[in-house]
C-alpha atoms as a PDB file:
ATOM      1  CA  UNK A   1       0.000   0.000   0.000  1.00  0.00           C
ATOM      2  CA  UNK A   2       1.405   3.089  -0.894  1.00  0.00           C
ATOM      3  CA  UNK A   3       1.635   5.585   2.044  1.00  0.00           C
ATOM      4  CA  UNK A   4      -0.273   8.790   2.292  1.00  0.00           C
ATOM      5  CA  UNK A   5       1.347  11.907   1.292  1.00  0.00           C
ATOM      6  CA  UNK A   6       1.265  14.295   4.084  1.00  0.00           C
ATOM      7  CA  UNK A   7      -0.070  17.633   3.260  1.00  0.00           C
ATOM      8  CA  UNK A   8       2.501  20.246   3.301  1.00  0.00           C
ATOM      9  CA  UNK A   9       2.594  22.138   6.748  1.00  0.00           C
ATOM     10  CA  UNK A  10       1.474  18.922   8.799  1.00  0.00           C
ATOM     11  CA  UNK A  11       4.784  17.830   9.982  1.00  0.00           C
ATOM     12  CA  UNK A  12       5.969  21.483  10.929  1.00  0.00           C
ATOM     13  CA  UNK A  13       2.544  21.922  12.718  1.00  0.00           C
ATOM     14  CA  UNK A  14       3.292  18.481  14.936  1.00  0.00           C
ATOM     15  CA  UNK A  15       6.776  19.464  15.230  1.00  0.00           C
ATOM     16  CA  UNK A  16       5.840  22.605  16.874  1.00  0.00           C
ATOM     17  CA  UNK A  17       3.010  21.186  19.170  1.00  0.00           C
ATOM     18  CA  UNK A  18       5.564  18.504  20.027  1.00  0.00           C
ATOM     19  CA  UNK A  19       8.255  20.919  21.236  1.00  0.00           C
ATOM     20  CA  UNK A  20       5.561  23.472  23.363  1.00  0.00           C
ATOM     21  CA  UNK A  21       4.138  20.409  24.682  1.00  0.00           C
ATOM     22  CA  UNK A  22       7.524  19.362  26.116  1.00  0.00           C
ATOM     23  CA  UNK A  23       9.109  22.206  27.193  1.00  0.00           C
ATOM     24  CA  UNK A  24       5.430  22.853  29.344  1.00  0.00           C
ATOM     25  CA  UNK A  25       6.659  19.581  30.776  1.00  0.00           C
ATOM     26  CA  UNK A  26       9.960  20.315  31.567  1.00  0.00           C
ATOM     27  CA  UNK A  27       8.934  23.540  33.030  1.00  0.00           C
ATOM     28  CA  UNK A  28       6.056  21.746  35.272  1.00  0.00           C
ATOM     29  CA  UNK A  29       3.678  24.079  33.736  1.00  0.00           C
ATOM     30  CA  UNK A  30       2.013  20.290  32.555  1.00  0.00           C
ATOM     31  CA  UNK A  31       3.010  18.531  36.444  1.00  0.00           C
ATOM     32  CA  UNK A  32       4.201  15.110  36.263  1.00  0.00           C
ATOM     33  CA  UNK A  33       0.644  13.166  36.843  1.00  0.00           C
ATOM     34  CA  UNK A  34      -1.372  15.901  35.543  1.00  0.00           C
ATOM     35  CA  UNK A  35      -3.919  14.971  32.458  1.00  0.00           C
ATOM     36  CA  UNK A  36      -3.368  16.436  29.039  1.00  0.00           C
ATOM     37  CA  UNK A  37      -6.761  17.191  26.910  1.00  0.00           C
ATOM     38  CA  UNK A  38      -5.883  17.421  23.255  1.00  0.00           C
ATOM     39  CA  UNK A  39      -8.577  19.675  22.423  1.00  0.00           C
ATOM     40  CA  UNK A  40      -7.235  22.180  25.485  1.00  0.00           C
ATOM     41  CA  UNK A  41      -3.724  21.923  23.888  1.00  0.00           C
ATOM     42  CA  UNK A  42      -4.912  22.441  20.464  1.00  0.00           C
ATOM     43  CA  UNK A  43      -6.808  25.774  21.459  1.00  0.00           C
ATOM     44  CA  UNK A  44      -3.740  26.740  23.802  1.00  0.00           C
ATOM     45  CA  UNK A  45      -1.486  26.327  20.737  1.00  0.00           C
ATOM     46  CA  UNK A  46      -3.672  27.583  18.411  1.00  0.00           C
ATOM     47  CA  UNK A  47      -3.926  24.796  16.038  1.00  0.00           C
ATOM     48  CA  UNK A  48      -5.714  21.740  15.131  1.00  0.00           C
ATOM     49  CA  UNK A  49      -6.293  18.996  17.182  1.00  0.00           C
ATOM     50  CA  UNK A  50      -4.341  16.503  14.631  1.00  0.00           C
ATOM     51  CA  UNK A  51      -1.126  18.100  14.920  1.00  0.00           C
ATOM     52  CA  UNK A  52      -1.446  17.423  18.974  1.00  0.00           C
ATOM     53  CA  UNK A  53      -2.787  14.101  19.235  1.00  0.00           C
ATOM     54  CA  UNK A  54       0.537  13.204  16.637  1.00  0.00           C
ATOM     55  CA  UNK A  55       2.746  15.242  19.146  1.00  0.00           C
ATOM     56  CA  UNK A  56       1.362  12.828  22.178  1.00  0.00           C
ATOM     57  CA  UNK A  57       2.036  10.139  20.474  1.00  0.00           C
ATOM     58  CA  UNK A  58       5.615  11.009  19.211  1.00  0.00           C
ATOM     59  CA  UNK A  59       6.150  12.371  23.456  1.00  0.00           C
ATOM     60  CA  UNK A  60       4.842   8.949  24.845  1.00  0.00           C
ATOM     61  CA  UNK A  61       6.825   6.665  22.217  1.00  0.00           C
ATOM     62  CA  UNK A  62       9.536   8.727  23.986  1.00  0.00           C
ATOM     63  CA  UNK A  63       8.495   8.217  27.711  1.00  0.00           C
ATOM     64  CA  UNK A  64       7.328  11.405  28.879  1.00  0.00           C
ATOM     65  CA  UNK A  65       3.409  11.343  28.554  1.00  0.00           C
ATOM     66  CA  UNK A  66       1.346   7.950  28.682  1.00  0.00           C
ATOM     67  CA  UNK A  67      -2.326   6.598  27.968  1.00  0.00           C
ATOM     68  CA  UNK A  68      -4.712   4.171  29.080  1.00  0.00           C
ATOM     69  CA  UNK A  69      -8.082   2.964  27.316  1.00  0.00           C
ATOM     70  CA  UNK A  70     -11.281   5.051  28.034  1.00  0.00           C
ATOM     71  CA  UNK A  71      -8.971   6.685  31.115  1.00  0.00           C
ATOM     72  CA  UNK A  72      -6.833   9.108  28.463  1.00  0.00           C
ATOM     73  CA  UNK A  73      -3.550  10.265  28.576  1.00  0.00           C
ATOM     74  CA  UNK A  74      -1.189  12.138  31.862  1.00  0.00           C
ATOM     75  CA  UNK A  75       2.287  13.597  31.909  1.00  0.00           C
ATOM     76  CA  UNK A  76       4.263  10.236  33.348  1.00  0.00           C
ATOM     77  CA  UNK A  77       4.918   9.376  36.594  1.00  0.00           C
ATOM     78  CA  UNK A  78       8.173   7.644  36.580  1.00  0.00           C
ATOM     79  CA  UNK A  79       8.789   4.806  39.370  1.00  0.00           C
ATOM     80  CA  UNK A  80      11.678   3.540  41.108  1.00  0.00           C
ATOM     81  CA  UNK A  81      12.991   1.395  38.540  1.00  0.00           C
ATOM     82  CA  UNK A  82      12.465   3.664  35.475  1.00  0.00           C
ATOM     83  CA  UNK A  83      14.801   6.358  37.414  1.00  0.00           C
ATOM     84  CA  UNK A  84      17.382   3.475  38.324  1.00  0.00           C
ATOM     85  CA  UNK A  85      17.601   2.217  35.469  1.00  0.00           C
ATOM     86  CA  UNK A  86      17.897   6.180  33.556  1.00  0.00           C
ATOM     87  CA  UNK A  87      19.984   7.183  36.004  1.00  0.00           C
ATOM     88  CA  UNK A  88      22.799   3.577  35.141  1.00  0.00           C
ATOM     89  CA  UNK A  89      22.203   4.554  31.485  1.00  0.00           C
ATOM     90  CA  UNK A  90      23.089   8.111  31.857  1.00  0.00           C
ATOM     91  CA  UNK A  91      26.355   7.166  34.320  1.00  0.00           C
ATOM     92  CA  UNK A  92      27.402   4.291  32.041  1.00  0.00           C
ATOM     93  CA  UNK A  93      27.522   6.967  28.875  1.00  0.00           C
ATOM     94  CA  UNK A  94      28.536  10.181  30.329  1.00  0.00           C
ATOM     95  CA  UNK A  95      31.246   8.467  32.666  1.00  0.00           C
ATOM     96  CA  UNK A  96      32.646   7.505  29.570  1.00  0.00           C
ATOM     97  CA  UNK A  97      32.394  10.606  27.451  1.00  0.00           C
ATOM     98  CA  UNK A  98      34.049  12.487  30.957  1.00  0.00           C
ATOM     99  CA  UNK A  99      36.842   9.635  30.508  1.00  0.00           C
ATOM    100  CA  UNK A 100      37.301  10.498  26.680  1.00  0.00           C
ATOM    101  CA  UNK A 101      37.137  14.346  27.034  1.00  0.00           C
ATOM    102  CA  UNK A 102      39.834  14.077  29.242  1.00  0.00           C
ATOM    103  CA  UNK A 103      42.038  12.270  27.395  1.00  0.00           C
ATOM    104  CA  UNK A 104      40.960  14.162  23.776  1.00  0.00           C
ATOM    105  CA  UNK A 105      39.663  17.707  24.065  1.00  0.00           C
ATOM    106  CA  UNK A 106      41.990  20.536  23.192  1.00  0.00           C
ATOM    107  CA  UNK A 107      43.373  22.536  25.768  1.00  0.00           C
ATOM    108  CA  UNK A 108      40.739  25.390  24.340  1.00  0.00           C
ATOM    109  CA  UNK A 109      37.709  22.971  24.507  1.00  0.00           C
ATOM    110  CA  UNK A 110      39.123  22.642  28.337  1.00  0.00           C
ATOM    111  CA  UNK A 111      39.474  26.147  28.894  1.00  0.00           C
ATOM    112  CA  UNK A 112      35.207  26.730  27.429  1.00  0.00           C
ATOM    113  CA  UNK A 113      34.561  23.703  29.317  1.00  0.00           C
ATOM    114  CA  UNK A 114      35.226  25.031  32.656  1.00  0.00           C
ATOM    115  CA  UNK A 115      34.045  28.702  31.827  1.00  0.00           C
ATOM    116  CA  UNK A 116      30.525  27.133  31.407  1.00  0.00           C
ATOM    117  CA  UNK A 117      31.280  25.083  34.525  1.00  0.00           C
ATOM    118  CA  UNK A 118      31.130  28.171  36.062  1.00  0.00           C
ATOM    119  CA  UNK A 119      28.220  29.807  33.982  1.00  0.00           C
ATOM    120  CA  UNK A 120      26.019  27.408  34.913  1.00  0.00           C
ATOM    121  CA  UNK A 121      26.948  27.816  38.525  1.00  0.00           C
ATOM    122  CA  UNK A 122      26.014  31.194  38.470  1.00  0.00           C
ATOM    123  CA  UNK A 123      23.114  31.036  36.834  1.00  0.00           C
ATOM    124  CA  UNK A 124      22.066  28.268  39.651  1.00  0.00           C
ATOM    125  CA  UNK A 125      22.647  31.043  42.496  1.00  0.00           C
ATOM    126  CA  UNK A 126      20.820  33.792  40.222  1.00  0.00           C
ATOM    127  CA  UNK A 127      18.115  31.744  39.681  1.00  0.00           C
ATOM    128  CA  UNK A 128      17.548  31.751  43.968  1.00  0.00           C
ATOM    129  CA  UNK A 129      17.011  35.461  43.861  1.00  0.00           C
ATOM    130  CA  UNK A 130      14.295  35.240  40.494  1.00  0.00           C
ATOM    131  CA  UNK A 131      10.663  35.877  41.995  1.00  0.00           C
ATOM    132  CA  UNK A 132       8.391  32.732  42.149  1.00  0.00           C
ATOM    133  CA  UNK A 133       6.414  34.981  39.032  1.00  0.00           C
ATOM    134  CA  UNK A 134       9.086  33.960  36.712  1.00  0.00           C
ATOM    135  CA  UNK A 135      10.537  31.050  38.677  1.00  0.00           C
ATOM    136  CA  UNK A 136       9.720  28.222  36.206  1.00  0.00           C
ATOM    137  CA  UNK A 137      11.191  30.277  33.135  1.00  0.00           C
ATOM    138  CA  UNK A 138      14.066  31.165  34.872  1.00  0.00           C
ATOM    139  CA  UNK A 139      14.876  27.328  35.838  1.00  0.00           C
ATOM    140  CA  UNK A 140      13.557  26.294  32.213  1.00  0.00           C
ATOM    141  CA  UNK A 141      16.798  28.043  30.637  1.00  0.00           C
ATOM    142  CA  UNK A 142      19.003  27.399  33.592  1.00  0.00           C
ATOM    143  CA  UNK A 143      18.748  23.886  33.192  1.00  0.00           C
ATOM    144  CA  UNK A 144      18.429  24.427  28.836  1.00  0.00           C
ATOM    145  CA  UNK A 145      22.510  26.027  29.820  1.00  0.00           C
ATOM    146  CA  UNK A 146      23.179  22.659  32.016  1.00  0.00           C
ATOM    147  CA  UNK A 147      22.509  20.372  28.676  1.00  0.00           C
ATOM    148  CA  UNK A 148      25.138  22.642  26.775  1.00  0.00           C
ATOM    149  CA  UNK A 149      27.656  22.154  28.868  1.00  0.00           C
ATOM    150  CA  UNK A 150      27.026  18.427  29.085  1.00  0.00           C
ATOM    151  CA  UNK A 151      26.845  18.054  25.182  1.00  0.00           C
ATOM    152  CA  UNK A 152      29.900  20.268  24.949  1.00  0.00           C
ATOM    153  CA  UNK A 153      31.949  17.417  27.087  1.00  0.00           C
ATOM    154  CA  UNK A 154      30.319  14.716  24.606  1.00  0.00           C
ATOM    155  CA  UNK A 155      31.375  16.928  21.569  1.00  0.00           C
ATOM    156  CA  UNK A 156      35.037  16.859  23.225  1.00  0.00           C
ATOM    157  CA  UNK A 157      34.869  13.061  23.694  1.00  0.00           C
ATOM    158  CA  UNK A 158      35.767  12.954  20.136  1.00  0.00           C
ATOM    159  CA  UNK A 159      33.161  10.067  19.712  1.00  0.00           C
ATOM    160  CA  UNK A 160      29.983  11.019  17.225  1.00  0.00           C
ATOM    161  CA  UNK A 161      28.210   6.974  18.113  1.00  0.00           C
ATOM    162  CA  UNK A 162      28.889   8.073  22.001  1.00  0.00           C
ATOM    163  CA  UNK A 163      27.390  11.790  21.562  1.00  0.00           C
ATOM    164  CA  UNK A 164      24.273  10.254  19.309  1.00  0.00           C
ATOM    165  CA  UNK A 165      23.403   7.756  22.173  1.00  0.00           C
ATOM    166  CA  UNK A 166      23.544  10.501  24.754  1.00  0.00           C
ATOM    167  CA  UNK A 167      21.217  12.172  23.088  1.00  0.00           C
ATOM    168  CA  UNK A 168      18.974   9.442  21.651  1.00  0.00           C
ATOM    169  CA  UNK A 169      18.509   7.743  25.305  1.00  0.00           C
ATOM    170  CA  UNK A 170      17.582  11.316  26.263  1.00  0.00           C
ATOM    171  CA  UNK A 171      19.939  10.698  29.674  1.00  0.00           C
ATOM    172  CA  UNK A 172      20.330  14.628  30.065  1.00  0.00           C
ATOM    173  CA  UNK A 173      15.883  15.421  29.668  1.00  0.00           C
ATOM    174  CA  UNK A 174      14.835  12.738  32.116  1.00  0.00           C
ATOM    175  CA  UNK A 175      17.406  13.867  34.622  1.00  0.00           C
ATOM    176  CA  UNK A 176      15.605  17.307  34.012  1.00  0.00           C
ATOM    177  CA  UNK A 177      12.586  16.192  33.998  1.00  0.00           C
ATOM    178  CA  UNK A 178      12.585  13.817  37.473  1.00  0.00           C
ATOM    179  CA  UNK A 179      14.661  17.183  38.979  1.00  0.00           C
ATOM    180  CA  UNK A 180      11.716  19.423  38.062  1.00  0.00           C
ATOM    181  CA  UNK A 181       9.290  16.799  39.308  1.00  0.00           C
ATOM    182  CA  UNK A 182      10.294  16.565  42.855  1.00  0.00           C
ATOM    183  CA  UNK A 183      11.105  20.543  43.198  1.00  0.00           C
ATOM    184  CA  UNK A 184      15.496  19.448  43.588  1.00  0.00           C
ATOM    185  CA  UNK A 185      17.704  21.719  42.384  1.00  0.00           C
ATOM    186  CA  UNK A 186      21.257  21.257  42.867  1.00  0.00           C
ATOM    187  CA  UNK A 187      23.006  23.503  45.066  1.00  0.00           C
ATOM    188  CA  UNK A 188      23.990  26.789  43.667  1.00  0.00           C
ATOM    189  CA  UNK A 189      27.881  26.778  44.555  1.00  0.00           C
ATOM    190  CA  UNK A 190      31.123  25.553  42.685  1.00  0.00           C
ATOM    191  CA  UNK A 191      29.117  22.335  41.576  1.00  0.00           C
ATOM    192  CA  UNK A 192      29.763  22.454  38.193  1.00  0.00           C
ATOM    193  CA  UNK A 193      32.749  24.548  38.346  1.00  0.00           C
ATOM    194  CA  UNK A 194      34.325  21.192  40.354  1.00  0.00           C
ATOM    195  CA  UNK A 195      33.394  18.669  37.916  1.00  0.00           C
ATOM    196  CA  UNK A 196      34.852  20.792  34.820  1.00  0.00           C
ATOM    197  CA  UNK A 197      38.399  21.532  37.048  1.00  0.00           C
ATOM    198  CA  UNK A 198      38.588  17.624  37.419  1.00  0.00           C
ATOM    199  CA  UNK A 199      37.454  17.294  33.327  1.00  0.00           C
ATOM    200  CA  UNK A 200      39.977  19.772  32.158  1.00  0.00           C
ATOM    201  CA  UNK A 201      43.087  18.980  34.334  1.00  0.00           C
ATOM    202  CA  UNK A 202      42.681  15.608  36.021  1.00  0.00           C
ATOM    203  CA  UNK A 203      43.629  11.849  35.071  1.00  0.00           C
ATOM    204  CA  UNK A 204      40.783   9.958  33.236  1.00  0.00           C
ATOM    205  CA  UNK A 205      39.824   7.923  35.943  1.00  0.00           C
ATOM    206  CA  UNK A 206      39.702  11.185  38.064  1.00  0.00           C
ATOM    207  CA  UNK A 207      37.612  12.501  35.659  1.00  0.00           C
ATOM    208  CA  UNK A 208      35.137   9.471  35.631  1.00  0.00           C
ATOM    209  CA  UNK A 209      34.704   9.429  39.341  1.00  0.00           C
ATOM    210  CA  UNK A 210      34.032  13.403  39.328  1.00  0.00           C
ATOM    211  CA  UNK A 211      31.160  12.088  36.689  1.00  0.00           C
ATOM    212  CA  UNK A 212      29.801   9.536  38.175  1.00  0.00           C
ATOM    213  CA  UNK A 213      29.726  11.408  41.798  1.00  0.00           C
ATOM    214  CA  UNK A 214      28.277  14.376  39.533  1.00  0.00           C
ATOM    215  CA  UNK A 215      25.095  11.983  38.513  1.00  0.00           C
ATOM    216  CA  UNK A 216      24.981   9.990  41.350  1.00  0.00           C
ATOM    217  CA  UNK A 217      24.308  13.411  43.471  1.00  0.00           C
ATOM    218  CA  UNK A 218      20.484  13.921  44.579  1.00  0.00           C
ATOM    219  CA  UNK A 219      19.430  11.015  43.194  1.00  0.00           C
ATOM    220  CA  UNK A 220      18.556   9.540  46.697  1.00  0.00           C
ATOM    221  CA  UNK A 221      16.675  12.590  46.881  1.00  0.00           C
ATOM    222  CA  UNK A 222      14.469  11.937  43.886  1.00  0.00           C
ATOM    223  CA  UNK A 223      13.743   8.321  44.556  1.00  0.00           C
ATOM    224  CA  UNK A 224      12.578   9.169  47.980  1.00  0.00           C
ATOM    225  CA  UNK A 225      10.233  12.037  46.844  1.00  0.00           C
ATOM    226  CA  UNK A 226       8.750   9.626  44.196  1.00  0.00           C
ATOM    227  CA  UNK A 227       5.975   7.784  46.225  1.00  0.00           C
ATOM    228  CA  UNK A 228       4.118  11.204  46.854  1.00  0.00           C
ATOM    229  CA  UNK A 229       4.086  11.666  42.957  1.00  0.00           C
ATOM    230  CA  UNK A 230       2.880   8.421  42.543  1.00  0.00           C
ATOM    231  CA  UNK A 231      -0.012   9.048  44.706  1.00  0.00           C
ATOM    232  CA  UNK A 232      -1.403  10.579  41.561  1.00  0.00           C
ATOM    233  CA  UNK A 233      -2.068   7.249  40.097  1.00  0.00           C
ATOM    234  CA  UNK A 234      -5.234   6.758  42.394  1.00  0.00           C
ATOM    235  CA  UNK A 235      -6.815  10.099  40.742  1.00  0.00           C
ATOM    236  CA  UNK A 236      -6.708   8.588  36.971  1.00  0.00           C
ATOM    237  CA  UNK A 237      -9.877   6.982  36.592  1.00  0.00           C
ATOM    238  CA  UNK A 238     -11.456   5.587  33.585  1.00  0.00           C
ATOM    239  CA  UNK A 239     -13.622   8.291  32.043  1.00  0.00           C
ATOM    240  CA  UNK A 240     -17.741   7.682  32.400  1.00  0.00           C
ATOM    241  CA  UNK A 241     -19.293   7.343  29.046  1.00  0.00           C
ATOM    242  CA  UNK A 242     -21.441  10.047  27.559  1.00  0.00           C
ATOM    243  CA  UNK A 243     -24.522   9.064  26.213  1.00  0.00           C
END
């Protein structure tokens, strides 16, 4: 069977209803638990209700919404496992892109590398003193910064198959997401600016163990803060029928 043509426009029109839809997520403007109406999205985007339901589809395929028959479709709750098991995937690839950034990257690349170290830390600490008005924007682009700077030690792993996975798995947007979720955000200090010193000066196996003690931080925090999110489950009901 030959495939339908898609009418010029469509894919741009999903493409953008996928990206609002996601960034609402990562922002917690659409809370982890919380239902999603296509037809509410649609008129809140301003487009049809097509483009959306696509733009669901693409965002659960990827983990971050779900359905259920007759009961509709929610911004995910993760569990315990699913964050374990993120959280070994995103230690097992970055640890390694730390290791080969530290053995590869120019002494330039290291230079940038711990400039945005420290970037990021400040814009942590400014993000204390935003008013809770603009609180969610402000963390939106702090954390948008924090993916740079990872990507930028993947780019200087010298490794394209290692920098494609990190971003195919997604490692760095869950990590934002479950961190938005529970309300952690990593203290504004010399976090960063630590983890870039080791990246740009130290041995490689110094700079895996700054990584992995990098990803491995708040994560106790997160899995212990998950069983009031998951209290959300008992509020997703199947729908009543209209007659």
């Amino acid at each position: 069977m030959t495939p339908l043509r898609r009418r010029p426009g469509a894919r741009s029109l999903s493409q953008k209803a996928y990206g609002a839809i996601r960034d609402k997520i990562l922002k917690g403007e659409l809370a982890v638990g919380q239902a999603l109406s296509r037809r509410k999205l649609a008129a809140l985007l301003r487009i049809s209700v097509p483009p959306v339901t696509e733009a669901l589809q693409q965002l659960e395929h990827e983990g971050l919404v779900e359905s259920k028959p007759r009961v509709g479709t929610r911004v995910r709750i993760p569990n315990r496992r699913e964050v374990e098991d993120r959280s070994l995937v995103r230690e097992a690839l970055e640890t390694q892109a730390a290791r080969l950034f530290a053995e590869r990257a120019t002494p330039a690349e290291k230079a940038d590398l711990r400039r945005l170290g420290r970037q990021v830390d400040q814009r942590y600490a400014a993000c204390e003193q935003v008013p809770d008005a603009d609180d969610r924007e402000a963390v939106y682009r702090v954390h948008a910064f924090h993916m740079r700077l990872h990507m930028r030690i993947a780019a200087g792993a010298r490794c394209a198959a290692l920098r494609d996975a990190i971003e195919k798995e997604q490692v760095l947007i869950y990590n934002w997401l479950y961190e938005t979720a529970v309300e952690r955000r990593p203290l504004a200090s010399d976090f960063h600016a630590r983890l870039t010193d080791t990246l740009a000066t130290g041995t490689v196996d110094e700079a895996e163990a700054a990584m992995r003690q990098h990803i491995r931080f708040g994560l106790a925090e997160i899995l212990a803060r998950l069983p009031a999110l998951a209290e959300g489950n008992a509020r997703w009901r199947p729908q009543r029928r209209v007659k």
